[in-house]
Protein backbone atom coordinates (compact mmCIF):
# COMPACT_ATOMS: atom_id res chain seq x y z
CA UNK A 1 115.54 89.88 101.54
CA UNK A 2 116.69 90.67 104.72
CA UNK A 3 119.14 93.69 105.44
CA UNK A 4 122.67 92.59 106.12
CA UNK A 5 125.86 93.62 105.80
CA UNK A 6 127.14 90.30 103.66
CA UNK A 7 124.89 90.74 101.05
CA UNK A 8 125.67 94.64 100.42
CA UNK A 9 129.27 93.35 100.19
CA UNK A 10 128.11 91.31 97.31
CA UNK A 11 128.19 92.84 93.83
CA UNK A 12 124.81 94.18 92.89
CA UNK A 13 124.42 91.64 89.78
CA UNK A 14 124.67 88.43 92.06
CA UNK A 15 123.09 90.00 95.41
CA UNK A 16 121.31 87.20 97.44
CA UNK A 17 120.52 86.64 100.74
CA UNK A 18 120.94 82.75 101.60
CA UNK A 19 119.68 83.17 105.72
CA UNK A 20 116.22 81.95 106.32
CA UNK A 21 114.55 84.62 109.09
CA UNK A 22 111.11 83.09 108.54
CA UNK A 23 111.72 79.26 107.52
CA UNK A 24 110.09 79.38 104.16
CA UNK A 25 113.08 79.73 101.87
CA UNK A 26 113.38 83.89 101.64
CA UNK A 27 115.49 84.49 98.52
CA UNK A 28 116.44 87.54 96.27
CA UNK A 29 118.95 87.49 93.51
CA UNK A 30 119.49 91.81 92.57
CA UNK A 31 119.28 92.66 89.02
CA UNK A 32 120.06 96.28 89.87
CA UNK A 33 119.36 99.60 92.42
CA UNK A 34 119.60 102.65 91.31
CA UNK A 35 119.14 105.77 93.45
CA UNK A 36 116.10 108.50 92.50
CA UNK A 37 114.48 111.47 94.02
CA UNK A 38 111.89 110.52 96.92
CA UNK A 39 109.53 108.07 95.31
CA UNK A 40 106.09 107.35 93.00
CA UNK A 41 103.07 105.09 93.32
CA UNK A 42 102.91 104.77 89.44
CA UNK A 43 103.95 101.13 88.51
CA UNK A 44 106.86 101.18 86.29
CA UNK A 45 106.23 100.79 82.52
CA UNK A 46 108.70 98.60 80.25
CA UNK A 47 108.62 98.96 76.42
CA UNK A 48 111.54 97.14 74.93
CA UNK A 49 114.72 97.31 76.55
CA UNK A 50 113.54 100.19 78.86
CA UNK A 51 112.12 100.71 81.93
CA UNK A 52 110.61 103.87 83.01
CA UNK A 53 109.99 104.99 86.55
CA UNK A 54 108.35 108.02 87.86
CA UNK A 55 109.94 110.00 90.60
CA UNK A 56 109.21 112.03 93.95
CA UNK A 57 110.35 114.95 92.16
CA UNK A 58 108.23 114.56 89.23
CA UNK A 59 110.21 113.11 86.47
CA UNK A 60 110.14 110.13 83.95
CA UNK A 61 113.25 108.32 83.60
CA UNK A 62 114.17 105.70 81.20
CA UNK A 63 116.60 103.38 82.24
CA UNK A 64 117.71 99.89 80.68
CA UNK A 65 116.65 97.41 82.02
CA UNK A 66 119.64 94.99 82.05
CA UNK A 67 121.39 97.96 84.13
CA UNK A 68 119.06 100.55 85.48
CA UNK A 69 121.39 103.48 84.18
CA UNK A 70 119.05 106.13 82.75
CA UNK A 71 119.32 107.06 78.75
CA UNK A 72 116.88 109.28 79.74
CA UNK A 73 115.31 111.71 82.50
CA UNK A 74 112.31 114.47 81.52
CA UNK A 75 111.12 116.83 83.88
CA UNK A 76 107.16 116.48 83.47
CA UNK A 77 105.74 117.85 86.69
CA UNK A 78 106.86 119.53 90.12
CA UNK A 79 105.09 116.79 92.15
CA UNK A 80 105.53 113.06 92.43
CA UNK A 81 104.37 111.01 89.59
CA UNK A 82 101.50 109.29 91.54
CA UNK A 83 99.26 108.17 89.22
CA UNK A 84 99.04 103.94 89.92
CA UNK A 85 100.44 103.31 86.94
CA UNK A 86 102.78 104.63 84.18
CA UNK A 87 102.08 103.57 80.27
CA UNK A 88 104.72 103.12 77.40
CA UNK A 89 102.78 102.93 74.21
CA UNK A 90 103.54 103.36 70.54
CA UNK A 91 106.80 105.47 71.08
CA UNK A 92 104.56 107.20 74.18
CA UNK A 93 105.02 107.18 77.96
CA UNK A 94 102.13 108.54 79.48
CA UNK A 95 102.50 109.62 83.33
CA UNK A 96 100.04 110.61 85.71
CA UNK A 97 101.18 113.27 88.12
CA UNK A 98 98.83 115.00 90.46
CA UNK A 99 96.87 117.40 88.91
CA UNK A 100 98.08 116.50 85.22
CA UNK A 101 98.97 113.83 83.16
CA UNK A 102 101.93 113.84 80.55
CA UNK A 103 103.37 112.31 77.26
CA UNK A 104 106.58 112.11 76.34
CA UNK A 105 108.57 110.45 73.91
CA UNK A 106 109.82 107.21 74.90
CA UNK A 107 113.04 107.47 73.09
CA UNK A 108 114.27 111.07 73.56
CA UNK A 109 112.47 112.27 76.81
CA UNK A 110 110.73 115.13 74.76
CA UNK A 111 107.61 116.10 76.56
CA UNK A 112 104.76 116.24 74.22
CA UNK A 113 101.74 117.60 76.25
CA UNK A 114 100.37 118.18 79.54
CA UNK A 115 96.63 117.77 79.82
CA UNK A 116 94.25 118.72 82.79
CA UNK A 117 91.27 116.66 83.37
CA UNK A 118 88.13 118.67 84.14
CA UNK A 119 87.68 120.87 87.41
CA UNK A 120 87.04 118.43 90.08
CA UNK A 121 84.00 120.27 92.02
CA UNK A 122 80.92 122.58 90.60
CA UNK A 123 79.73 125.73 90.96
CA UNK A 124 81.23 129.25 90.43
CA UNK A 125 81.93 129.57 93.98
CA UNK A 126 84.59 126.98 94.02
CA UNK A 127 85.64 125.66 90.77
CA UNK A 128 88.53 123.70 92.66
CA UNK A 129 91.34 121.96 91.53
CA UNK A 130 91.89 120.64 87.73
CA UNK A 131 91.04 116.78 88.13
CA UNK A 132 93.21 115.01 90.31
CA UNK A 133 94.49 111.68 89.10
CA UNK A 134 96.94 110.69 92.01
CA UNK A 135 96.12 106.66 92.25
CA UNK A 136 94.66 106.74 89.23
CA UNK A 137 95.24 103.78 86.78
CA UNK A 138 95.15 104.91 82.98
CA UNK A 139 94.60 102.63 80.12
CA UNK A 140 95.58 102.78 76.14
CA UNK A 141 95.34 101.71 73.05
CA UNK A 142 97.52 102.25 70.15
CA UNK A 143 96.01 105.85 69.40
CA UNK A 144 94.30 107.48 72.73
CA UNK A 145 94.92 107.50 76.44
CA UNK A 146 92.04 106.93 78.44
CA UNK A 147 92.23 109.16 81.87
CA UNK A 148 90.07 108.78 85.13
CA UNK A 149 90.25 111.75 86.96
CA UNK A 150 87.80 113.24 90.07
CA UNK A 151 85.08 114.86 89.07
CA UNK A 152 84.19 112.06 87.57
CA UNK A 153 85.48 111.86 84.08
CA UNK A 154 87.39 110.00 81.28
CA UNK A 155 89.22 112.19 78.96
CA UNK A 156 90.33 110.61 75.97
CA UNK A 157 93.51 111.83 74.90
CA UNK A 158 95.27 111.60 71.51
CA UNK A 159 99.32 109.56 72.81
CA UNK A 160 100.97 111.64 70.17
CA UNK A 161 99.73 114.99 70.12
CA UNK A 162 97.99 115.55 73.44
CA UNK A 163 94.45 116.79 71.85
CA UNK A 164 91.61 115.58 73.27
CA UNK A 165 88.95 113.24 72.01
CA UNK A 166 86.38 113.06 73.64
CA UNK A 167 85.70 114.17 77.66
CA UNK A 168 82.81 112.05 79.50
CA UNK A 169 81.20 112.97 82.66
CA UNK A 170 77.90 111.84 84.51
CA UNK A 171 75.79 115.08 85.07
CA UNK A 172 73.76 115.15 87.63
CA UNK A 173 72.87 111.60 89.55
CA UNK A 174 69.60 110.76 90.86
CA UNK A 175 69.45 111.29 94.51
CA UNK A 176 71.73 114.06 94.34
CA UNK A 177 71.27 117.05 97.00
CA UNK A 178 73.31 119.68 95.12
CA UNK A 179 71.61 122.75 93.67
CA UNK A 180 74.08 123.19 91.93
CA UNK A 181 74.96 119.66 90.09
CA UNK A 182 76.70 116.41 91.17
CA UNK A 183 78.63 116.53 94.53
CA UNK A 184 81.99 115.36 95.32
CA UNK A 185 82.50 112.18 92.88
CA UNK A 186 85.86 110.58 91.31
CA UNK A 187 86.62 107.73 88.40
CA UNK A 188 89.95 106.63 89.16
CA UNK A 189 90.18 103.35 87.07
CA UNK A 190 89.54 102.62 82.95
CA UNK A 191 90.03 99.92 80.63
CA UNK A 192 89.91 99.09 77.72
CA UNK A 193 88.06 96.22 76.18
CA UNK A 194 87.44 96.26 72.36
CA UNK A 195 84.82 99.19 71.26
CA UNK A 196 84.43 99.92 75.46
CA UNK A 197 86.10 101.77 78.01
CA UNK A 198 85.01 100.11 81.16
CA UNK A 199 85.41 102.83 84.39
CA UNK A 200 84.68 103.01 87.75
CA UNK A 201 82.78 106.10 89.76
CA UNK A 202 82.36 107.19 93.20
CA UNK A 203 80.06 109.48 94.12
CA UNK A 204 78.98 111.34 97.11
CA UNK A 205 75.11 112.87 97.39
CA UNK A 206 75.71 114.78 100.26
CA UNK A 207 78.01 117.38 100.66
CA UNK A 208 79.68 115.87 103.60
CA UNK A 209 80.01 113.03 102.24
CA UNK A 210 77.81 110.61 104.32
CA UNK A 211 76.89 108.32 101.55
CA UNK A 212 78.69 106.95 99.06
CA UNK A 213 77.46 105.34 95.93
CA UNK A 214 79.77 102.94 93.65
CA UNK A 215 79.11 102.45 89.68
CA UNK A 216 80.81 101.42 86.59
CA UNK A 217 80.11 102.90 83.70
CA UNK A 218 80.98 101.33 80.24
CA UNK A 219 81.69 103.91 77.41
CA UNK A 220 82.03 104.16 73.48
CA UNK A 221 85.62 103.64 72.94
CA UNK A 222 85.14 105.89 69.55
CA UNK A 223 83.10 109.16 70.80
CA UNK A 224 82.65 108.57 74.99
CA UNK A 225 79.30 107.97 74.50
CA UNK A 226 77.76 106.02 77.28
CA UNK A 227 76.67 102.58 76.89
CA UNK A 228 75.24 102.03 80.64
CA UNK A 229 76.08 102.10 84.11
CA UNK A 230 75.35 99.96 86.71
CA UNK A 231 74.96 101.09 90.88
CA UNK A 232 76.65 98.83 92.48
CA UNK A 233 74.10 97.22 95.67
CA UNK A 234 76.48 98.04 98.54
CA UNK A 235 77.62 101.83 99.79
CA UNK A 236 81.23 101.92 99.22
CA UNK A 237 83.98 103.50 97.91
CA UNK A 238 85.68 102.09 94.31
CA UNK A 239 88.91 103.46 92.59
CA UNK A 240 90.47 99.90 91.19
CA UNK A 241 90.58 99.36 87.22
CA UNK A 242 88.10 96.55 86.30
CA UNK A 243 89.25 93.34 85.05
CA UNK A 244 87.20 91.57 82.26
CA UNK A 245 86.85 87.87 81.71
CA UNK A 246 84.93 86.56 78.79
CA UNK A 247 81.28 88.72 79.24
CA UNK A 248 82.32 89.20 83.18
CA UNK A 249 83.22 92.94 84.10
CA UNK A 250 85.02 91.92 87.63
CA UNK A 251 84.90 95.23 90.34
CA UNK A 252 86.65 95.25 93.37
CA UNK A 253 85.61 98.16 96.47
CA UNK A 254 87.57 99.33 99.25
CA UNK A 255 85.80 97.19 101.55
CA UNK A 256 87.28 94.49 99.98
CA UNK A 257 83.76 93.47 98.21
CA UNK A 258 84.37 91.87 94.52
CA UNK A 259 81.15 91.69 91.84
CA UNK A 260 81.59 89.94 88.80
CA UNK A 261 78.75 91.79 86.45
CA UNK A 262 77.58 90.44 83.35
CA UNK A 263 77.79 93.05 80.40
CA UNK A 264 74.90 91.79 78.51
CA UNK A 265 72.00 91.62 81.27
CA UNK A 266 73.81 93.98 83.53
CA UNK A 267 73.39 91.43 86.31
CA UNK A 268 75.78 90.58 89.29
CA UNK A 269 77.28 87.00 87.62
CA UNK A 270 78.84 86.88 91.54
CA UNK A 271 80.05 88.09 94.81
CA UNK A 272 82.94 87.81 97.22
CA UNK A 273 83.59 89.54 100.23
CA UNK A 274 84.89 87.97 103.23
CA UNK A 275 83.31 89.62 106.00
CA UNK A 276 84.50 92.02 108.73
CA UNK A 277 85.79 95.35 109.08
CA UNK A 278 88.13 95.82 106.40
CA UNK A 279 90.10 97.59 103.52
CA UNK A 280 92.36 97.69 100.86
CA UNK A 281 92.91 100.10 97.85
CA UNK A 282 94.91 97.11 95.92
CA UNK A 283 92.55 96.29 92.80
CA UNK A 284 91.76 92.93 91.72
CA UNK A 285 94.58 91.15 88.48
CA UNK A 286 93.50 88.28 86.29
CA UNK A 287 95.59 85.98 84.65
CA UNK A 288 94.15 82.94 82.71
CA UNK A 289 90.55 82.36 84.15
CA UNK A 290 91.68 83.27 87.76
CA UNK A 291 91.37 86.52 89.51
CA UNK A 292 93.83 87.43 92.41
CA UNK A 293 92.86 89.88 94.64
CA UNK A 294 93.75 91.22 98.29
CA UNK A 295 90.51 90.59 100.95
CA UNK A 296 91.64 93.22 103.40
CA UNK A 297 91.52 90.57 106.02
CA UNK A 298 95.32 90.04 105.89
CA UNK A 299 95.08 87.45 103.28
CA UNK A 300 95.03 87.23 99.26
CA UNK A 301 92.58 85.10 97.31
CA UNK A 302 92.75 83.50 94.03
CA UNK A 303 88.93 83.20 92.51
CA UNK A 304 87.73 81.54 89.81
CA UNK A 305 86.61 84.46 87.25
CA UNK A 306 83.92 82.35 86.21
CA UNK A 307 81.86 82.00 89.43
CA UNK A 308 83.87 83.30 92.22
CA UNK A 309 84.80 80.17 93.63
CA UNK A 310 88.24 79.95 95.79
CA UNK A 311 91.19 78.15 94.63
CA UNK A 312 93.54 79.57 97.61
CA UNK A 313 93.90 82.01 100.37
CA UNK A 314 97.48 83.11 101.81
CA UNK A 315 97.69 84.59 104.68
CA UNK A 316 100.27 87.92 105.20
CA UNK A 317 100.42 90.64 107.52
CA UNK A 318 98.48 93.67 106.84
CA UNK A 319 96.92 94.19 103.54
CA UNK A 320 98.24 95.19 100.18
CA UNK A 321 99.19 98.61 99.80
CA UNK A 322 99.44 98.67 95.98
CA UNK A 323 97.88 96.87 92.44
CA UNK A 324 99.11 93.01 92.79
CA UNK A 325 101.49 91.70 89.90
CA UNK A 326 100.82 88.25 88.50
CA UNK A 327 102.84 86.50 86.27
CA UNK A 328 103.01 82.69 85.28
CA UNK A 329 104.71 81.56 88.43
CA UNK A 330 104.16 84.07 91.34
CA UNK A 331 101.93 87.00 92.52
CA UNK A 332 103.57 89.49 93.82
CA UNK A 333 102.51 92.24 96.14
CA UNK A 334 103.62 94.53 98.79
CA UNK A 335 102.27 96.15 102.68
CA UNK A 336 103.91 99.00 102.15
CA UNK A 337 107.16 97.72 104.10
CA UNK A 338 107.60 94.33 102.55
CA UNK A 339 107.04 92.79 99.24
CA UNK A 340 105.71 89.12 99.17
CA UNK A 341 106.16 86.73 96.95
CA UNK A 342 103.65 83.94 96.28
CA UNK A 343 103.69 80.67 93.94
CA UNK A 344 100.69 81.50 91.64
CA UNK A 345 99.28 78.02 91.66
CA UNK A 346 99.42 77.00 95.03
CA UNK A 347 99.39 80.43 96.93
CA UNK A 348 102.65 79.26 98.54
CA UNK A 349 105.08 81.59 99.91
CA UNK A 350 108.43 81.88 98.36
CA UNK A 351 109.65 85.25 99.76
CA UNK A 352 109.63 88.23 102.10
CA UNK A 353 111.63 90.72 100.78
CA UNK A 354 112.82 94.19 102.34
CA UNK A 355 114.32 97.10 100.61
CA UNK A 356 117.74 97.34 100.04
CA UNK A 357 120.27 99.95 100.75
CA UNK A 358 118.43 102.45 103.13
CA UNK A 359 116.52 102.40 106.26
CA UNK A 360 113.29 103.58 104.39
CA UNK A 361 111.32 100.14 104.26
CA UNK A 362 108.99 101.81 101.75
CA UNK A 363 107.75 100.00 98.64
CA UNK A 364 106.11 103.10 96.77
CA UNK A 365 104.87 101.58 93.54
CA UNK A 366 103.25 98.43 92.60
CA UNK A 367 105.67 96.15 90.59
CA UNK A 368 106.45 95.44 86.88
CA UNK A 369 107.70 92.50 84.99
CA UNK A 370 109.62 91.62 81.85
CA UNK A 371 111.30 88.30 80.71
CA UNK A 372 111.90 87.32 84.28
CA UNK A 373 112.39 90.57 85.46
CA UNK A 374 110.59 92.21 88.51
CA UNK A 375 110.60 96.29 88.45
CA UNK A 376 109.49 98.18 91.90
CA UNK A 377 110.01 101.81 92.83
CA UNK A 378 111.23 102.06 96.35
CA UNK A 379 111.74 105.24 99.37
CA UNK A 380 114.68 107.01 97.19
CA UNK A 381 115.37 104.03 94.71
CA UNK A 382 114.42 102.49 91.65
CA UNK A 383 114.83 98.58 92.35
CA UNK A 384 115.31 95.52 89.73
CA UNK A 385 115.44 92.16 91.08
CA UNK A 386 115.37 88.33 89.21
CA UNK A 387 111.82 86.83 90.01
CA UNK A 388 112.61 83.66 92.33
């Protein structure tokens, strides 16, 4: 949707923007806007009839989701919520901040606990920071909160009560030059698939960080235990959640390389990559049996999870900033100053969209969905619009 002064003269339950600036049909009806402090890269949560957004200011609010007006707002932090993703479970909303992550009670705001991940470097010299978990995606299930954090670990948190489970981290890694343990390393994706939690590590083996290793690491859901990791074959640096299809664990790096492993021989099933010098930190989303990811080479694929073959490639400008949504008709996906729109099937273009009501083009968060409903935290702005 592009800025003009018509469609801000239009009420915000029937905005729309009928001009055509790039001839392929660019069309927004607005739910909602709501203003916020600054802005968050977690993806808004939904449980119910709320929404909850993080903030720039670090808070959790609940607002309805017909509406946007807040029932709700809890003060959880001091900096932006900036995990990659909030989570509303069982009467829980779980929010990553920086150096913490938080629970608080989806209906009355009450925060519950604040946990810190372990210290993120070793050695008495410098026991830095508490684990940082900015772009960090958490995962759930009805009873514990699974968190990636650097240093390389997965706490296991109880939603309710904040105690922890279980804490998992790798020791020391072969090849490591450290004297006094494992160098500079992170897990910044989990998720959960039946009695696993399937993560993602990188790790540096020299202090200065000239070589990176990428693994993923599948643990016992029940006591953290760990089942095996894998070393991925290329250097690179990971953060994405996995996806899983069928026996296929499906990893995608910042160079834009994707492996499909297979959990029971620990083999690479496939590859993808499609050349060049490129990047993206947007992680790979599966829906059905095909995966949708962002190649870093100004274009997004959708693979077949099964071998890796290409059904489509759309071609954008730049490369996605955050996690892509996909829902039965569209994938949508944003550069950081635009949000695009996409048919799912096809790969079509249906929209460009800008952000309303300021002059920040900033699209902080990845997007959420509900019952037609797309969800996006914006520069100053929580945004709801009708999916086209």
């Amino acid at each position: 949707m592009r800025a003009c002064s018509l469609c801000f003269a239009v009420s915000a339950f029937a905005l729309g923007c009928q001009h055509d600036p790039t001839g392929i049909g660019d069309r927004v009806r607005e739910r909602w806007y709501q203003t916020q402090p600054g802005w968050s890269w977690a993806r808004p949560a939904i449980l119910g009839d709320v929404v909850y957004f993080g903030t720039g200011d670090g808070q959790v609010i609940a607002r309805d989701v017909n509406t946007g007006i807040p029932r709700w707002a809890s003060q959880v932090g001091t900096q932006p919520i900036n995990g990659a993703n909030l989570i509303a479970r069982n009467g829980v909303v779980v929010a990553p901040v920086v150096f913490h992550t938080a629970g608080v009670d989806a209906q009355t705001g009450a925060v519950l606990w604040q946990y810190e991940a372990p210290r993120d470097t070793v050695g008495e010299r410098h026991p830095g920071n508490p684990g940082q978990v900015a772009r960090s995606r958490i995962d759930a299930d009805e009873q514990t909160v699974y968190i990636p954090a650097w240093g390389a670990s997965i706490s296991a948190v109880d939603l309710r009560t904040g105690v922890v489970r279980w804490i998992w981290q790798p020791g020391r890694m072969e090849g490591d030059t450290a004297a006094s343990g494992v160098f500079r390393s992170g897990s910044m994706g989990a998720r959960v698939s039946g009695d696993t939690v399937l993560t993602v590590v990188w790790h540096y083996v020299t202090r200065l960080g000239g070589t990176v290793e990428a693994w993923v690491v599948a643990l016992d859901r029940a006591t953290g235990g760990e089942f095996w990791r894998l070393k991925l074959p290329s250097q690179d640096w990971i953060e994405a959640q996995p996806v899983i299809y069928r026996n296929l664990v499906v990893v995608h790096t910042l160079a834009a390389r994707t492996y499909a492993i297979d959990r029971s021989t620990l083999r690479i099933a496939w590859e993808f990559a499609p050349g060049g010098t490129i990047s993206t930190i947007a992680g790979p989303s599966l829906y059905g049996d095909i995966v949708y990811l962002d190649g870093g080479d100004q274009s997004i694929y959708a693979l077949r999870a099964n071998d890796g073959g290409m059904v489509w490639r759309s071609e954008f400008p730049g490369h996605a900033t955050r996690d892509l949504l996909v829902t039965d008709r569209r994938v949508t996906f944003s550069n950081g100053g635009e949000l695009f729109v996409l048919d799912r099937q096809t790969g079509t273009r249906v929209a460009t969209v800008t952000q309303p009501r300021t002059h920040d083009p900033l699209f902080a968060s990845a997007a959420a969905y509900s019952n037609g409903l797309v969800f996006v935290t914006v520069g100053d702005g929580a945004w709801c619009f009708e999916e086209p």
